[in-house]
N, C-alpha and C. Protein backbone atom coordinates (compact mmCIF):
# COMPACT_ATOMS: atom_id res chain seq x y z
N UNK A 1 -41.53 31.39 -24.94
CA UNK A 1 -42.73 30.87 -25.57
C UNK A 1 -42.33 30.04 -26.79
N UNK A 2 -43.08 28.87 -26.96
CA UNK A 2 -42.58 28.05 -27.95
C UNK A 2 -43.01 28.63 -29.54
N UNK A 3 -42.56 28.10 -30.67
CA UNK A 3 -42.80 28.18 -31.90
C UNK A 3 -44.47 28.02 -32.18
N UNK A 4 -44.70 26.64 -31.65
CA UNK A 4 -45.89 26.16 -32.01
C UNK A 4 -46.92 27.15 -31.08
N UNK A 5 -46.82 27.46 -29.95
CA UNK A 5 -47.43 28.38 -29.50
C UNK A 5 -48.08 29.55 -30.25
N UNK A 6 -47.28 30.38 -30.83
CA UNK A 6 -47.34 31.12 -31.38
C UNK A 6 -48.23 30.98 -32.65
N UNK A 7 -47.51 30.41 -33.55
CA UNK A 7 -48.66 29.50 -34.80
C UNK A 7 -49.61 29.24 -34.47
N UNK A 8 -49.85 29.03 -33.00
CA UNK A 8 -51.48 28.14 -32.47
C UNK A 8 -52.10 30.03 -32.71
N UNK A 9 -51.81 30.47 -31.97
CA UNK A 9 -52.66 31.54 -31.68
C UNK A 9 -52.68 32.29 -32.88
N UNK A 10 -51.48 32.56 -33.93
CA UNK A 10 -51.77 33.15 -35.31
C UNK A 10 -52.88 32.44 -35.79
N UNK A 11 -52.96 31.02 -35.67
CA UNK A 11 -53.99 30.02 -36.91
C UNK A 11 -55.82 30.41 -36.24
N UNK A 12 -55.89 31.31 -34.89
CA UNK A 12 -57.02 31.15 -34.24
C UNK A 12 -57.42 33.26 -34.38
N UNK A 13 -56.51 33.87 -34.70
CA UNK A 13 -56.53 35.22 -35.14
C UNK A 13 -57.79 34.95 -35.92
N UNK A 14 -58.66 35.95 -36.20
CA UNK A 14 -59.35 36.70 -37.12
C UNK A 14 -59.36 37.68 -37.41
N UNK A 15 -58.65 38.15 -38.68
CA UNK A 15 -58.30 39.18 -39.49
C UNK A 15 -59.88 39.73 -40.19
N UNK A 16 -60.82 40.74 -40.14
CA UNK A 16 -61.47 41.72 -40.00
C UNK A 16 -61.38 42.79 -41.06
N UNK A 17 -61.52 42.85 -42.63
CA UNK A 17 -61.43 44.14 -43.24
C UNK A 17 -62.18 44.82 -42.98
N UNK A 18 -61.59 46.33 -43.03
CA UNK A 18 -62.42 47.62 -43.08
C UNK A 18 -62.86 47.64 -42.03
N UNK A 19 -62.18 47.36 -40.15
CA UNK A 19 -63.02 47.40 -39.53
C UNK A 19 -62.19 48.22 -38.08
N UNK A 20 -62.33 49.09 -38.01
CA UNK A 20 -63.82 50.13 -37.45
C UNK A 20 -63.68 50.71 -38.38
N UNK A 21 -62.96 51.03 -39.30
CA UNK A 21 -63.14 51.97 -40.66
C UNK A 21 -62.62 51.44 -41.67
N UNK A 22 -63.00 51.87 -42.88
CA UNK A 22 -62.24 51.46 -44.41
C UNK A 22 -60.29 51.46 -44.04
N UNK A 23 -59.61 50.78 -44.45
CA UNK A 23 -58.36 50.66 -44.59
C UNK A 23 -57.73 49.70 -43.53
N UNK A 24 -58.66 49.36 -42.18
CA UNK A 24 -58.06 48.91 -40.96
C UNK A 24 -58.72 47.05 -41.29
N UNK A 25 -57.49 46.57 -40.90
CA UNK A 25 -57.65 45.12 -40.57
C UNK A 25 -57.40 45.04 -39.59
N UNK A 26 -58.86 44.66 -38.87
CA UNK A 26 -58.80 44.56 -36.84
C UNK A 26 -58.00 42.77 -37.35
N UNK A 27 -57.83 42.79 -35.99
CA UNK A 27 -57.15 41.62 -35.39
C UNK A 27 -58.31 40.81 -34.40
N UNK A 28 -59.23 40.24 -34.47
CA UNK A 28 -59.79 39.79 -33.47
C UNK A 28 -59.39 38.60 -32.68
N UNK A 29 -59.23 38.85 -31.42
CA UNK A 29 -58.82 38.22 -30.65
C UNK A 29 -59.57 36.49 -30.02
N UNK A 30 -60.37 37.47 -29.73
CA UNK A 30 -61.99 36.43 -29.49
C UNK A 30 -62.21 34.78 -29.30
N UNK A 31 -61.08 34.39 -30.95
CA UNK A 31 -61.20 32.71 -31.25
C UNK A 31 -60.07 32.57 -29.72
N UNK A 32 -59.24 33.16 -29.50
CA UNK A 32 -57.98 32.85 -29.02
C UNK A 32 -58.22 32.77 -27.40
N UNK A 33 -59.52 33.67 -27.02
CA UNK A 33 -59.78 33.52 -25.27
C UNK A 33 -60.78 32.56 -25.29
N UNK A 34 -61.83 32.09 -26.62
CA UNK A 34 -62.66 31.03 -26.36
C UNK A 34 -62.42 29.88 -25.83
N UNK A 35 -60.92 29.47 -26.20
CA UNK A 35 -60.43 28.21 -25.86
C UNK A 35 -59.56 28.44 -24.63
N UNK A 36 -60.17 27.77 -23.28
CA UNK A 36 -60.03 27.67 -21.94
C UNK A 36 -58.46 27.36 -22.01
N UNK A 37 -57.93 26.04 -22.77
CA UNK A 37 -56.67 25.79 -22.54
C UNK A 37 -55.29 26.94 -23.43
N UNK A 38 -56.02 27.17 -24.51
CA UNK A 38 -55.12 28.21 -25.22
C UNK A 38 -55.18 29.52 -24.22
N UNK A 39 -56.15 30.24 -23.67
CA UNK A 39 -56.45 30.97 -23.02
C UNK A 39 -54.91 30.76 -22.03
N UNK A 40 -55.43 29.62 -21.22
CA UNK A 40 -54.35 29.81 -20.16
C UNK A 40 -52.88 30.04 -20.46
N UNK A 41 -52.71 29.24 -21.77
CA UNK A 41 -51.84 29.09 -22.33
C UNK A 41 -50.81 30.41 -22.65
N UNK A 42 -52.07 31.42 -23.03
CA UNK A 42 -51.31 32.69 -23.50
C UNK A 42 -51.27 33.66 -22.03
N UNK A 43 -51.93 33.22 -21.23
CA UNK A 43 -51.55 34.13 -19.97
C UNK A 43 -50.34 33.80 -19.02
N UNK A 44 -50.08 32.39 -19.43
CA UNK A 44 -48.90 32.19 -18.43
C UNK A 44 -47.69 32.77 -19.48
N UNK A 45 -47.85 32.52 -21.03
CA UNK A 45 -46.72 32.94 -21.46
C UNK A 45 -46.14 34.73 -21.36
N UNK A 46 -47.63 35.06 -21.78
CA UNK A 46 -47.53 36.69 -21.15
C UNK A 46 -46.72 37.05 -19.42
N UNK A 47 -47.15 36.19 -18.99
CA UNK A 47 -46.17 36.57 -17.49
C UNK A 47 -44.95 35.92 -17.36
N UNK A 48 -44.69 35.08 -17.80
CA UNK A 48 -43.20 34.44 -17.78
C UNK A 48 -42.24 35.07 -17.98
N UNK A 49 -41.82 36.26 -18.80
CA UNK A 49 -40.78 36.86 -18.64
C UNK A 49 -40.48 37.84 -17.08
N UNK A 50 -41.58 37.96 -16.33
CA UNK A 50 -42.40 38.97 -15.36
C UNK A 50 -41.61 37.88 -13.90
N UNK A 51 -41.59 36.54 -14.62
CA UNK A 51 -42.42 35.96 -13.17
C UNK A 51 -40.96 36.31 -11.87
N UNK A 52 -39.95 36.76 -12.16
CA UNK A 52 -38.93 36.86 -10.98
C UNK A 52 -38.76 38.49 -11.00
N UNK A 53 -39.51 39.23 -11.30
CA UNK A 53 -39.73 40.77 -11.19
C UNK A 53 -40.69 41.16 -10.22
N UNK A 54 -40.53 40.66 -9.44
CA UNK A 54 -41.10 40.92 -8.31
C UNK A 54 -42.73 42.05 -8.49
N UNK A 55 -43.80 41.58 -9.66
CA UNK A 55 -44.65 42.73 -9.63
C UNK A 55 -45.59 42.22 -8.79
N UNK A 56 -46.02 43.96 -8.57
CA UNK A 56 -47.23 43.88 -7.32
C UNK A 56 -48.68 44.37 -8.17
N UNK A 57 -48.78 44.95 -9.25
CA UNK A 57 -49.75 45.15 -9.89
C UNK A 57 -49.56 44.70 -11.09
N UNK A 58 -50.47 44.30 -11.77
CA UNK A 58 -50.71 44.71 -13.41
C UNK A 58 -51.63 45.64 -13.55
N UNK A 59 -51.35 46.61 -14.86
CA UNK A 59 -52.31 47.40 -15.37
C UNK A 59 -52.95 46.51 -16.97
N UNK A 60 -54.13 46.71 -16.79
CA UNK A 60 -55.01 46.23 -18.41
C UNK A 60 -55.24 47.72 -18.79
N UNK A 61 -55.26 47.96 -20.20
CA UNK A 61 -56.03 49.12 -20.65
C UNK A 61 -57.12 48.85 -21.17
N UNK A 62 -57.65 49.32 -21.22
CA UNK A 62 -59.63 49.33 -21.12
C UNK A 62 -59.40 48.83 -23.15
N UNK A 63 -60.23 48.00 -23.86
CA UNK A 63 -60.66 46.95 -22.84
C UNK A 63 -60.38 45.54 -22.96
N UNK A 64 -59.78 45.33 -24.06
CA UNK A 64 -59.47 44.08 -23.51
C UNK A 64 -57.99 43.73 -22.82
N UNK A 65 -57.43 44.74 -22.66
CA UNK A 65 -56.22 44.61 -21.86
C UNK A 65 -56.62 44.85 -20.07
N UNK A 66 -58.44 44.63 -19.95
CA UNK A 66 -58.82 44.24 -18.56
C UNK A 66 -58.94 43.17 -18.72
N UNK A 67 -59.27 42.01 -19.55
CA UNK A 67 -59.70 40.52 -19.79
C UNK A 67 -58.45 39.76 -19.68
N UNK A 68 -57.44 40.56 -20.64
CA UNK A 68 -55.99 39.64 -20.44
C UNK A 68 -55.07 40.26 -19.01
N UNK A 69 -55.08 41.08 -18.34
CA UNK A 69 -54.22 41.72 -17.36
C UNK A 69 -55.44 41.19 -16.30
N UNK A 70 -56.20 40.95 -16.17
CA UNK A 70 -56.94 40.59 -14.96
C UNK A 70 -56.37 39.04 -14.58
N UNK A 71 -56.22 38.31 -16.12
CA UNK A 71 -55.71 37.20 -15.73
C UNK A 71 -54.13 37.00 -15.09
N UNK A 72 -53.19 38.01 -15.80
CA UNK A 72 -52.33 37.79 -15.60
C UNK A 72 -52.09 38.10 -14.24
N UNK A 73 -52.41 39.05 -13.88
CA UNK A 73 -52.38 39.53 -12.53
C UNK A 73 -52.88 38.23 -11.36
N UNK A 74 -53.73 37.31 -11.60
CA UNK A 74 -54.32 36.37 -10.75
C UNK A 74 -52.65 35.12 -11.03
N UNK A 75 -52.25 35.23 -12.69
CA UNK A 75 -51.09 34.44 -12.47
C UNK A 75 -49.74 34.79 -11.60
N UNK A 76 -49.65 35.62 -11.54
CA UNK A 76 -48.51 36.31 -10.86
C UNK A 76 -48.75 36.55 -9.74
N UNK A 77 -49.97 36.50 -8.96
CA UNK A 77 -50.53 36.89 -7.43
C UNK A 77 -50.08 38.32 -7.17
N UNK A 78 -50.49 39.33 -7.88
CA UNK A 78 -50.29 40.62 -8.27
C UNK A 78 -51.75 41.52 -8.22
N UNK A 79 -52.07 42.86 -7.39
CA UNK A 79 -53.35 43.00 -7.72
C UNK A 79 -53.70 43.82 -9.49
N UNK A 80 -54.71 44.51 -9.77
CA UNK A 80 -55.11 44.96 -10.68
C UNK A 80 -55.45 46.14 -10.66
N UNK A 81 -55.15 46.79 -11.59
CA UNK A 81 -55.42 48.50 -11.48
C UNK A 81 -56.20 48.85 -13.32
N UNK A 82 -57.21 48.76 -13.01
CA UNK A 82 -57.58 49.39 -14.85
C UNK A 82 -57.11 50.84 -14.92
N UNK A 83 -56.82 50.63 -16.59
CA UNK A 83 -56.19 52.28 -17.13
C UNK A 83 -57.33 51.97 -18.02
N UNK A 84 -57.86 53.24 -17.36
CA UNK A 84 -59.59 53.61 -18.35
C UNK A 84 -59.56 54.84 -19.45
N UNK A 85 -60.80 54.86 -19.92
CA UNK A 85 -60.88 56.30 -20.56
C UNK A 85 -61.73 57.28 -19.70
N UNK A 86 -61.53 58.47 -20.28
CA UNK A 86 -61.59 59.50 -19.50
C UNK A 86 -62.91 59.69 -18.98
N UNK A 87 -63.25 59.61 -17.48
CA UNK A 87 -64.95 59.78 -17.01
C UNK A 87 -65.49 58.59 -16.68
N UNK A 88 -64.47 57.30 -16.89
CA UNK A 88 -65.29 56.21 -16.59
C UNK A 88 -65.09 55.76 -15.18
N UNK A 89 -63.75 56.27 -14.72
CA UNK A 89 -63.46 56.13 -12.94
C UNK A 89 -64.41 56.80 -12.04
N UNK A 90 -64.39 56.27 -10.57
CA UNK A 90 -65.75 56.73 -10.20
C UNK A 90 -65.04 57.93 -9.17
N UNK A 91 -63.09 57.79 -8.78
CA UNK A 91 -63.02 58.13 -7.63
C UNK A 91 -61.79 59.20 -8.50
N UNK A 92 -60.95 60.10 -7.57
CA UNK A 92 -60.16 60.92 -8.05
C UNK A 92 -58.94 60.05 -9.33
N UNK A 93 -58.80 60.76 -10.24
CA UNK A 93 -57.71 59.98 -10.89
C UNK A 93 -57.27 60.94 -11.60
N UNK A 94 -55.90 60.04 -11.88
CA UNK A 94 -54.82 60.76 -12.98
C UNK A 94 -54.88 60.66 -14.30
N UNK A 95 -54.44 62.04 -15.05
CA UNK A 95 -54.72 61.34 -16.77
C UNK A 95 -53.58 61.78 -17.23
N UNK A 96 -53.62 61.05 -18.91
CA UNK A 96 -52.37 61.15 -19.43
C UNK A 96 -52.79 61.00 -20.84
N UNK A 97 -52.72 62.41 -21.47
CA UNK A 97 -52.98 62.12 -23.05
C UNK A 97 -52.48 61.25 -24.00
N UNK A 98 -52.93 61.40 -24.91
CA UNK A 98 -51.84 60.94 -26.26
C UNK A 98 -53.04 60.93 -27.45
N UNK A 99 -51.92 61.22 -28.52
CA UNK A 99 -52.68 61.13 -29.55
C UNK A 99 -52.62 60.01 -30.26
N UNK A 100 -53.72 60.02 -31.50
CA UNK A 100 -54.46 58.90 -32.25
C UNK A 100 -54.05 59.80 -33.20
N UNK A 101 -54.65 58.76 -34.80
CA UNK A 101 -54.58 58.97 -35.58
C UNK A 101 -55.69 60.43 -36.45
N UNK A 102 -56.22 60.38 -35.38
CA UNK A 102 -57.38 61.44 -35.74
C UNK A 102 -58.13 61.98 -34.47
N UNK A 103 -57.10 62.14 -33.61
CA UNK A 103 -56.88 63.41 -32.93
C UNK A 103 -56.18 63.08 -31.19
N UNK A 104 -56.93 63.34 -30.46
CA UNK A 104 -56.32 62.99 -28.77
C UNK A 104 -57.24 62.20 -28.11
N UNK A 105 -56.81 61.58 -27.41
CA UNK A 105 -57.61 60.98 -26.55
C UNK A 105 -56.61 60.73 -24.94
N UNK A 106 -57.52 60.54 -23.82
CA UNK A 106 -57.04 59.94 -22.50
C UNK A 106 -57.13 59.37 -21.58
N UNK A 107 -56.49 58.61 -21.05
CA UNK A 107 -56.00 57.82 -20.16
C UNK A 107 -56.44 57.70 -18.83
N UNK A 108 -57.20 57.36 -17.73
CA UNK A 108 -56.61 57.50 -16.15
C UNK A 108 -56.90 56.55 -15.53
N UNK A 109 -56.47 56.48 -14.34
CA UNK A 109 -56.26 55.33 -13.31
C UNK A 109 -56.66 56.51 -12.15
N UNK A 110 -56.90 55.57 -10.87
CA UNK A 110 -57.14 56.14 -9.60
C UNK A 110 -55.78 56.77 -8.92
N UNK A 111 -55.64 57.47 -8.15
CA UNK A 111 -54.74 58.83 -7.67
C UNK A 111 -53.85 57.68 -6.92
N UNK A 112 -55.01 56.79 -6.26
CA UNK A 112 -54.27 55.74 -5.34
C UNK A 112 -54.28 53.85 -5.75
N UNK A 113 -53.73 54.25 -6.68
CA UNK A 113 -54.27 52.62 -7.85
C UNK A 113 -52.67 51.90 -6.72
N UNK A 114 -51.49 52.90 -7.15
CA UNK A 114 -50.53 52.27 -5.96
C UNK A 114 -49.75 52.82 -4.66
N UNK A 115 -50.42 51.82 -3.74
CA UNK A 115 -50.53 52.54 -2.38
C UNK A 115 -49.52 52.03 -1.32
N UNK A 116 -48.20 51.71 -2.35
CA UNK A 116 -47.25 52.09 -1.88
C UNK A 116 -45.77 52.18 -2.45
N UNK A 117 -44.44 52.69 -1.77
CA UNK A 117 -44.08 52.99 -2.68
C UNK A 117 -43.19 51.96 -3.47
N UNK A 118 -42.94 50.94 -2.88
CA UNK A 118 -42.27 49.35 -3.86
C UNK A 118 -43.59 49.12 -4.99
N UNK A 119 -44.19 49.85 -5.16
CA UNK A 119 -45.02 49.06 -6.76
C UNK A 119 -44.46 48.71 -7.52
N UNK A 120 -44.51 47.59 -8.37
CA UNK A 120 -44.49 47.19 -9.96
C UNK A 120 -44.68 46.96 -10.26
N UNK A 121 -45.05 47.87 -11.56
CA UNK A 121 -46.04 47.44 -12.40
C UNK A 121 -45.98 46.79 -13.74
N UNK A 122 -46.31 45.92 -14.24
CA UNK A 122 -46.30 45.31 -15.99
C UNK A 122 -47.81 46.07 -16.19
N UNK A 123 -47.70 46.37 -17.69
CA UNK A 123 -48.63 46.90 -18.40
C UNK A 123 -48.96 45.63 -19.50
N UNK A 124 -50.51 45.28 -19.19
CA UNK A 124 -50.91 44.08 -20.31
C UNK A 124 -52.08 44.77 -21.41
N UNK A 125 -51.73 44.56 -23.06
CA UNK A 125 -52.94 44.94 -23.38
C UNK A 125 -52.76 43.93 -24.34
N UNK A 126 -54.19 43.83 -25.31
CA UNK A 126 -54.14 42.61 -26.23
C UNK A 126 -52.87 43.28 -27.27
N UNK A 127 -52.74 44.29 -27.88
CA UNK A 127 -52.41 44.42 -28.92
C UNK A 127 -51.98 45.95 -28.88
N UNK A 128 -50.27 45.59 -29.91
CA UNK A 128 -49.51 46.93 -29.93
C UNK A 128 -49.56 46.99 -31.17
N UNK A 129 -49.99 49.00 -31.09
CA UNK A 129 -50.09 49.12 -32.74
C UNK A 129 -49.30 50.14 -33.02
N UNK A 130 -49.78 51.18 -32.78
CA UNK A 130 -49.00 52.84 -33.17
C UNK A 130 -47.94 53.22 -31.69
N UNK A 131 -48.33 51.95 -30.65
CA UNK A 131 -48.03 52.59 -29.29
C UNK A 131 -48.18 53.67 -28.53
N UNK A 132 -48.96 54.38 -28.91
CA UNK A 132 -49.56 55.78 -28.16
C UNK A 132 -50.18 55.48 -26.75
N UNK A 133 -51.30 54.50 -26.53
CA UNK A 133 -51.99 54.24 -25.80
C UNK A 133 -50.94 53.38 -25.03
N UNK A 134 -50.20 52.23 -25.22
CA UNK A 134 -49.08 51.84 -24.50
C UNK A 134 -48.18 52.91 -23.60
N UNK A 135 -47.25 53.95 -24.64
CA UNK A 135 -47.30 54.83 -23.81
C UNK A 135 -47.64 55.42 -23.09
N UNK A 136 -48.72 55.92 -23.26
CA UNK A 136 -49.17 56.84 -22.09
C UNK A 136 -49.38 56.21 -21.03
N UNK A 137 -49.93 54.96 -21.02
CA UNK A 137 -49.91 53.74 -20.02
C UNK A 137 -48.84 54.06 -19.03
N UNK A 138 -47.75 54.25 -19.44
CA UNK A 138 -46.56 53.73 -19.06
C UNK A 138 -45.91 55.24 -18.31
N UNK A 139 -46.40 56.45 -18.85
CA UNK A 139 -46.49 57.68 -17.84
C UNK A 139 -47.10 57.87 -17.42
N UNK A 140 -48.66 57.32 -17.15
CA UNK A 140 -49.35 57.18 -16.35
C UNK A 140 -48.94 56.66 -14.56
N UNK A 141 -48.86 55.07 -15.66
CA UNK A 141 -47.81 54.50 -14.52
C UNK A 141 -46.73 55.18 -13.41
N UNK A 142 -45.82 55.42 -14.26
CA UNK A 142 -45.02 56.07 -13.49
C UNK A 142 -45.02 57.67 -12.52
N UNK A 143 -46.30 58.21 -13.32
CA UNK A 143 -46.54 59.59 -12.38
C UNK A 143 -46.95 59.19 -11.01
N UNK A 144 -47.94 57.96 -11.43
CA UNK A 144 -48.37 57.36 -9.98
C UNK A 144 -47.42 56.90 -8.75
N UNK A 145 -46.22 56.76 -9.28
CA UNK A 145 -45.38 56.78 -8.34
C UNK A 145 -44.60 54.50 -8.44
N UNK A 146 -45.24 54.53 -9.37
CA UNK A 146 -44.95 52.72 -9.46
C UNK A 146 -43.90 52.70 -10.72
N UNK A 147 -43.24 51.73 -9.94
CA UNK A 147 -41.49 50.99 -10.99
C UNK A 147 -42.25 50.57 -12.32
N UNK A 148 -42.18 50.89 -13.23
CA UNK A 148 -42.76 50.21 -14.87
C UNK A 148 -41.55 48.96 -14.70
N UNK A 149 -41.94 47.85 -14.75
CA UNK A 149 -40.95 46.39 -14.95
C UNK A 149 -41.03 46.21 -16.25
N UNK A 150 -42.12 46.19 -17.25
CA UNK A 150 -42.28 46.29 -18.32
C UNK A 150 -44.05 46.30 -19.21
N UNK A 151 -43.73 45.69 -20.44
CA UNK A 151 -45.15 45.66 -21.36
C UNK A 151 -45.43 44.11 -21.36
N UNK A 152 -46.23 43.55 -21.34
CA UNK A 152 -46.79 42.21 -22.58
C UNK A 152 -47.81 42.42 -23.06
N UNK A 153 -47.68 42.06 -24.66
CA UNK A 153 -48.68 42.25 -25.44
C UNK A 153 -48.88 40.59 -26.08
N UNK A 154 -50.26 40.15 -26.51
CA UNK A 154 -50.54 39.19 -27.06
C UNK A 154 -50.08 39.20 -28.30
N UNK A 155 -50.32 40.68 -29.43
CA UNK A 155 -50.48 40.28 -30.84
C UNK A 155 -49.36 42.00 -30.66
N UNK A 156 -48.66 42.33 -31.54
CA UNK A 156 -48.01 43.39 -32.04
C UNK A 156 -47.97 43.14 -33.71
N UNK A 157 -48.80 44.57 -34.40
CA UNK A 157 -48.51 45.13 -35.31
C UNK A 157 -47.25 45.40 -35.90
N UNK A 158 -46.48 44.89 -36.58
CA UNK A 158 -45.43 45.06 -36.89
C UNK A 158 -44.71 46.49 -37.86
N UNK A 159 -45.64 46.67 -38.95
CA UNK A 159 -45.59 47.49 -39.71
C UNK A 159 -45.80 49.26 -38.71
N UNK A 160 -46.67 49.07 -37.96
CA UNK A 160 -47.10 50.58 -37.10
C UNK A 160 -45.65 50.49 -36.51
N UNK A 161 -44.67 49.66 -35.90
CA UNK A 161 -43.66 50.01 -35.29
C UNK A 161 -43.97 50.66 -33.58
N UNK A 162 -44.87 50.52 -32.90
CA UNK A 162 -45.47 51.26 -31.80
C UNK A 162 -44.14 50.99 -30.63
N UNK A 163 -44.26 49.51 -30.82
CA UNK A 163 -43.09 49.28 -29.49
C UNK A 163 -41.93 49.72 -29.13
N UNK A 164 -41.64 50.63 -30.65
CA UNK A 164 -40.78 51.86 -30.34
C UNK A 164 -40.40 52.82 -29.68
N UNK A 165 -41.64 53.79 -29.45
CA UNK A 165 -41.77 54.07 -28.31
C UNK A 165 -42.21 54.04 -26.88
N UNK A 166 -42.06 52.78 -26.62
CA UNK A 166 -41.74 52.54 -25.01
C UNK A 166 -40.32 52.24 -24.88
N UNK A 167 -40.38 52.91 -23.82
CA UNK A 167 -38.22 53.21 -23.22
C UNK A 167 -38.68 52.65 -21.71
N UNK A 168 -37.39 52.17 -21.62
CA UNK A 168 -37.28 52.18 -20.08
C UNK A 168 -37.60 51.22 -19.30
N UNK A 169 -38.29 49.68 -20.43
CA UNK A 169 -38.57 48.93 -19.45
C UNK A 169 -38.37 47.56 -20.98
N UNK A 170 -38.90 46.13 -20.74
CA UNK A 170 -38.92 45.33 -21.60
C UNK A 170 -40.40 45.49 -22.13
N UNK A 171 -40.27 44.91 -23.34
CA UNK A 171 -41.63 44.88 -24.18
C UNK A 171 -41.39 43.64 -24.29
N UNK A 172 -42.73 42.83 -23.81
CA UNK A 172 -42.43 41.36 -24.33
C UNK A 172 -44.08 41.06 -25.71
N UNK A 173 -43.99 40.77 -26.40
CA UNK A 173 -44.98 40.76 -27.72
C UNK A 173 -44.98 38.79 -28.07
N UNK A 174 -46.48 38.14 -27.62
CA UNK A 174 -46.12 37.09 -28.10
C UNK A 174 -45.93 36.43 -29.72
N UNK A 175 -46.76 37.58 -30.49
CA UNK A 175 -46.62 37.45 -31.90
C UNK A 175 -47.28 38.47 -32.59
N UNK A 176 -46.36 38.40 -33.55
CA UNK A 176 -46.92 39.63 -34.42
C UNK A 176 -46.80 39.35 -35.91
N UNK A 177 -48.08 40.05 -36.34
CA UNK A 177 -48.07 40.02 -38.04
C UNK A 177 -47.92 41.33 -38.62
C-alpha cells in the first residue's frame, strides 16, 4: 500500500472525544467508505497481501468488519461467514469468549460457516485495538476447522498494542495512529 494511500485515509478519519464513554477517542470510519473510489481503494489494499493465499472465506466481525469483509471477500472471489454476537445467529453455532475492558463478552459463527476441510480463512475488521475480539475471531476460526491465513485491519490502535496477540498467522494493518 502506498504512502499517500494511507495519509488519504488518515486525512478522512474522524477522531470522536468521549465516545462511547468519557476517555475513548472513537475512530470513525464513515468519511472513508463514503467515498466510492477510496472505498475501493482500501478494499483491494486490505486483500493484496491475501491475494496468492489461496482464501476461500473471509470472516467480518459484527459490525463493521461485515461492511469491509463483505467487500473483501467479493474481491478475492471468497465466500463470507459473519462472526456475530451472542444470540444473533439464527442456526446452531460456535462461541468463543474474551474479555473487554469491563468484563466478557462473545463471539459465534455457524457450526457449518466451513464446509470443508481446505478452508481459509482471513479475518477483516475495521479496527485493532486491545485485540481481544480479533482473537477470539481467530479461535473461533480455527475450532471450526478452517486454516487462519491471516488478519486485515483498516485502522490499528497503536498504543492498545492488540496485534500482539494474534500468533500464527500475518496481521496486515493499513494504518495506524
Amino acid at each position: 500500500m502506498s504512502t499517500d494511500l494511507a495519509n488519504i485515509i488518515r486525512s478522512r478519519l474522524r477522531a470522536i472525544a468521549d465516545y462511547p464513554k468519557a476517555g475513548i477517542i472513537y475512530q470513525d470510519i464513515t468519511p472513508v467508505l463514503q467515498d466510492a473510489i477510496l472505498f475501493r481503494q482500501v478494499v483491494a489494499a486490505l486483500a493484496e497481501p491475501f491475494l496468492d493465499s489461496r482464501v476461500t472465506h473471509v470472516i467480518g466481525i459484527e459490525a463493521r468488519g461485515f461492511i469491509l469483509g463483505g467487500a473483501v471477500a467479493t474481491h478475492l472471489g471468497a465466500g463470507f461467514v459473519p462472526a456475530r454476537k451472542a444470540g444473533k445467529l439464527p442456526w446452531k453455532t460456535r462461541s468463543e469468549n474474551y474479555s473487554l475492558e469491563y468484563g466478557e463478552d462473545s463471539l459465534e459463527a455457524h457450526e457449518d460457516a466451513f464446509h470443508h476441510d481446505d478452508s481459509r480463512a482471513l479475518i477483516v475488521d475495521d479496527v485493532i485495538a486491545t485485540g481481544g475480539t480479533a482473537r477470539a475471531t481467530g479461535l473461533l476460526t480455527r475450532s471450526l476447522g478452517a486454516t487462519l491465513v491471516g488478519w486485515a485491519f483498516l485502522l490499528g490502535l497503536e498504543e492498545l498494542g492488540g496485534d500482539e496477540l494474534l500468533e500464527g498467522a500475518p496481521v496486515h494493518t493499513l494504518v495506524t495512529v
